[in-house]
Structures are given as structure tokens and as C-alpha cells.
Protein backbone atom coordinates (compact mmCIF):
# COMPACT_ATOMS: atom_id res chain seq x y z
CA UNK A 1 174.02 95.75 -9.57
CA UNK A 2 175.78 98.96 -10.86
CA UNK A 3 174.84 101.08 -7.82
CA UNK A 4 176.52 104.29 -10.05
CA UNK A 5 174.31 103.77 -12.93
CA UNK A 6 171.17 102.98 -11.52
CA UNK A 7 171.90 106.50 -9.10
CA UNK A 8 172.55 108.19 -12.26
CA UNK A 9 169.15 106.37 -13.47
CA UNK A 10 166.89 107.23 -10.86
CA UNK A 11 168.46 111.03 -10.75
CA UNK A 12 167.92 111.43 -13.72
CA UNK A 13 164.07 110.18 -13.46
CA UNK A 14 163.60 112.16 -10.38
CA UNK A 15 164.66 115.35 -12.52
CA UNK A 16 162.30 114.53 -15.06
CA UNK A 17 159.69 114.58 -12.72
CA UNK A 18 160.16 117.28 -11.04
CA UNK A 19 159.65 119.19 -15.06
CA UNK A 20 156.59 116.52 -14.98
CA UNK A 21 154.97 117.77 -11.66
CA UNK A 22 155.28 121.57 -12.29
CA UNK A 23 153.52 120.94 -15.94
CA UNK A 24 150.71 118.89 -14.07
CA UNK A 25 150.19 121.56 -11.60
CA UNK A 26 150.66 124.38 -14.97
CA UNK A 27 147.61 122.12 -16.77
CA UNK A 28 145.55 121.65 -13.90
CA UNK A 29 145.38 125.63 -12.88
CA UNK A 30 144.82 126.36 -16.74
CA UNK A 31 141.70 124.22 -16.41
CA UNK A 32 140.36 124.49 -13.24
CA UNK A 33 136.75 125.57 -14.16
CA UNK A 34 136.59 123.54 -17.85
CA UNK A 35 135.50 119.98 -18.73
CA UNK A 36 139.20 118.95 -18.22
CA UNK A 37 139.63 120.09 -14.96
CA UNK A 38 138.80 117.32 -12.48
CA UNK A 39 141.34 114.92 -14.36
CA UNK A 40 143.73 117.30 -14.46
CA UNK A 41 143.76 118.27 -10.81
CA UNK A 42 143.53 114.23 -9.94
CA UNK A 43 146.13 113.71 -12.19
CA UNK A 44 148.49 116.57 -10.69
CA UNK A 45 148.11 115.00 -6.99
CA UNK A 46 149.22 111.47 -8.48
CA UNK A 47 151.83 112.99 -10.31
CA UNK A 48 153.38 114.68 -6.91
CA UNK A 49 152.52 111.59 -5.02
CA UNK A 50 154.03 109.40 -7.39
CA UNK A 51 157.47 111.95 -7.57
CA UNK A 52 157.13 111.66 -3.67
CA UNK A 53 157.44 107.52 -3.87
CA UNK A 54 160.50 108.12 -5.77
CA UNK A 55 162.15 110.13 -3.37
CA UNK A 56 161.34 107.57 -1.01
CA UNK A 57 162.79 105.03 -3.47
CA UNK A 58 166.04 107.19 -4.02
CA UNK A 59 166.40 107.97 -0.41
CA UNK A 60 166.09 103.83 0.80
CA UNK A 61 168.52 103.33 -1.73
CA UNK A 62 171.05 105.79 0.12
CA UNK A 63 171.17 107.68 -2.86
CA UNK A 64 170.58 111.62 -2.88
CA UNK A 65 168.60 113.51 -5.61
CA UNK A 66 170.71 115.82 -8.04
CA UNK A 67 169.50 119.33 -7.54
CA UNK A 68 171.94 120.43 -10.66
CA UNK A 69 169.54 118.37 -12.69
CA UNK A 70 166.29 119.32 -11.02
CA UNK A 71 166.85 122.43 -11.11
CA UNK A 72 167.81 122.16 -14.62
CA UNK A 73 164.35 120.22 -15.36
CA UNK A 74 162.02 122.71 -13.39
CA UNK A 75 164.28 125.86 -15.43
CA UNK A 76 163.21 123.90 -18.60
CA UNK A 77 159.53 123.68 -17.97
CA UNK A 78 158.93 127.23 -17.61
CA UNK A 79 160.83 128.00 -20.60
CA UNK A 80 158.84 125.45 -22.03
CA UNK A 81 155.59 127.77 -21.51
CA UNK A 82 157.08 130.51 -24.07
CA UNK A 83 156.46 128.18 -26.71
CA UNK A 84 154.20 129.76 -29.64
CA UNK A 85 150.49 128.59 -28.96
CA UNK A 86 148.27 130.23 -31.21
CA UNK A 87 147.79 133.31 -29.33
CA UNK A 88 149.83 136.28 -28.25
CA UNK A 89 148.59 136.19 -24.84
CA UNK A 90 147.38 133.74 -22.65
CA UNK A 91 145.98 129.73 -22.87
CA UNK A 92 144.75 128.22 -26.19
CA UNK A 93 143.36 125.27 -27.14
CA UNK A 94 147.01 123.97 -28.60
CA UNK A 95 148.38 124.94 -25.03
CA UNK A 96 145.88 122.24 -23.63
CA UNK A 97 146.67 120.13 -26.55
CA UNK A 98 150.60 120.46 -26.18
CA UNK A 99 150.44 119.79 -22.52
CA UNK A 100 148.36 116.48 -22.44
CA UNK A 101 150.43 114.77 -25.01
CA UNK A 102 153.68 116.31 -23.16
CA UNK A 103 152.30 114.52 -19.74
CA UNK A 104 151.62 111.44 -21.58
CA UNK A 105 155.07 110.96 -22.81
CA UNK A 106 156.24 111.67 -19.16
CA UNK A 107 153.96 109.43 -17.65
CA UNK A 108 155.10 106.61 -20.44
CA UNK A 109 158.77 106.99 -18.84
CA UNK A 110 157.87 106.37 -15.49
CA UNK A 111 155.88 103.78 -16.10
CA UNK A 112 158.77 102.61 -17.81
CA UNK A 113 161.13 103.13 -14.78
CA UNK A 114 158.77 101.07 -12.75
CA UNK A 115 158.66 98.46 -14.58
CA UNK A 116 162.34 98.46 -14.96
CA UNK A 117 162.91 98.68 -11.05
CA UNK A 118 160.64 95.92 -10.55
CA UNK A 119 162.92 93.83 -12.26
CA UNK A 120 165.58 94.97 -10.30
CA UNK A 121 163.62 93.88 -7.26
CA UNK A 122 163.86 90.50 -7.96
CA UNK A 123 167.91 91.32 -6.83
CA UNK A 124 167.42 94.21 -4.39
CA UNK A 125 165.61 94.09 -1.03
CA UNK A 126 165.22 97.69 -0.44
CA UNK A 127 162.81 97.76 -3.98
CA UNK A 128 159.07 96.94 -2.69
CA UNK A 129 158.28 94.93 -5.71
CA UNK A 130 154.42 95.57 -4.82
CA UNK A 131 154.39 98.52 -4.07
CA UNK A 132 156.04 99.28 -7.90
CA UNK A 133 153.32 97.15 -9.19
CA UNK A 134 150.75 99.44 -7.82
CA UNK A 135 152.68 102.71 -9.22
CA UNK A 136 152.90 101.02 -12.63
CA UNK A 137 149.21 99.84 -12.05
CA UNK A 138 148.32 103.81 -11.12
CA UNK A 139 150.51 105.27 -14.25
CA UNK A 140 148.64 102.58 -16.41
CA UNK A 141 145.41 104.03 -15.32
CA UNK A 142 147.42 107.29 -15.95
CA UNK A 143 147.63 106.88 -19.59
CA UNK A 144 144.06 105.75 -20.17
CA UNK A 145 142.80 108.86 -18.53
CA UNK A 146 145.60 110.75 -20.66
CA UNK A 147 144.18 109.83 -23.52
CA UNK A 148 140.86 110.52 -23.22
CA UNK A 149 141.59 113.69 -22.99
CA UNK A 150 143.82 113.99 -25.92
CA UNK A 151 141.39 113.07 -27.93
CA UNK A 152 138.60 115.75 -26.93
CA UNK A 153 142.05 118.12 -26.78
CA UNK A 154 142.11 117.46 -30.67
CA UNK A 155 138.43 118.11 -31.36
CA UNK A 156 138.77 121.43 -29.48
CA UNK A 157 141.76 122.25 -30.71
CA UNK A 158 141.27 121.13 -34.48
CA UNK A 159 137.65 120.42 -35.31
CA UNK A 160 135.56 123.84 -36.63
């Protein structure tokens, strides 16, 4: 195995979550209250716990995370929020609709990195092979709740 690349992999994942978690926490305080909020604020605790598994992951690898690059990821998610929505001020149904689809794609890549480092634990001992199974499991279950609420996101956001 090509311990430099796969660090550079999972740093690079790591970083992306950390831009993933802050948006989950952004989406579930914009809701709190609404008909989205319970799966938002469920999904935000997975999302942390599930960055949280991948420190662990990191860490039993002997690897260390790249603050450059999470700090460059958590930078670009509040920049992120200056993005046109609608409305001068405040949270608009295209903010909600933006976010959701933005989470989905996130979720999508870690549920991609599971899956890849599930292969790799076929060759590395320090990868819990079931343990993976029940993150990609979780980040399936991820998706479907995802899009559910994309899909009433778009009827709020674009039906009249």
C-alpha cells in the first residue's frame, strides 16, 4: 500500500468533512423549528460522529490530519454562505434547497471513501472492515433521508 497517497487521501477527506460538518450544523440551526428540522439535526450529529470515526481512522493509521487543508475547507464553507439566495437578507427557500443537495454530494464522497477503505481492509489490519460497513450502511441511510428532503426542498422552493 502507498502509505503517502492514501495519507494524502484520507487528509484530504477529513478536510472535506470538516466543510461537510459546519454546513450540517449551518442547515440544521436554519431549520430548527420547520418540517426539516429533526432530519437535519439527526443528520448533523451523524455527520460529526461519522468525521469523528475518521479521525479515529487517520489517527490508527499513524497519520495526522492537515490543518492547512481544514482550515482551508471550514474558510470555504463560510464563504460559501455569501452565495446569492434569493433574498438580500437572511434564509430562503433556495438556501435550504442549495444546502441539501450540497450535503448530498458530500455524503456521496464519503460513502465513497468507505467503500474504498473497505477494500483496503482486505490488506490492512488497522481498517475495521465492519465497522466501515456500518458507516457506509449509516451514509446509505444518509442519502435516502437526503433525498427526501430534496424533493419537498424543490416544491418549496419552486412550486407556486
Amino acid at each position: 500500500m502507498d502509505e503517502k497517497l492514501l495519507r494524502i487521501y484520507l487528509q484530504d477527506h477529513l478536510a472535506a468533512s470538516t466543510g461537510g460538518r459546519e454546513l450540517a450544523r449551518r442547515a440544521r440551526g436554519a431549520n430548527e423549528g420547520t418540517a426539516y428540522g429533526d432530519a437535519l439535526a439527526k443528520l448533523a450529529d451523524e455527520v460529526d460522529a461519522d468525521r469523528r470515526a475518521l479521525e479515529g481512522i487517520v489517527d490508527d493509521l499513524g497519520f495526522a490530519p492537515d490543518r492547512p487543508k481544514n482550515l482551508a475547507a471550514w474558510t470555504a464553507e463560510k464563504a460559501g454562505r455569501l452565495k446569492l439566495n434569493g433574498q438580500l437578507t437572511g434564509y430562503s427557500p433556495l438556501s435550504r434547497m442549495v444546502e441539501i443537495e450540497a450535503l448530498a454530494a458530500g455524503v456521496n464522497g464519503k460513502l465513497a471513501l468507505w467503500h474504498t477503505l473497505i477494500e483496503l481492509a482486505e490488506s490492512e489490519p488497522k481498517l475495521d472492515r465492519e465497522r466501515l460497513s456500518r458507516l457506509a450502511e449509516r451514509a446509505e441511510r444518509q442519502l435516502e433521508t437526503l433525498d427526501t428532503l430534496r424533493a419537498r426542498a424543490a416544491r418549496d422552493a419552486f412550486a407556486r
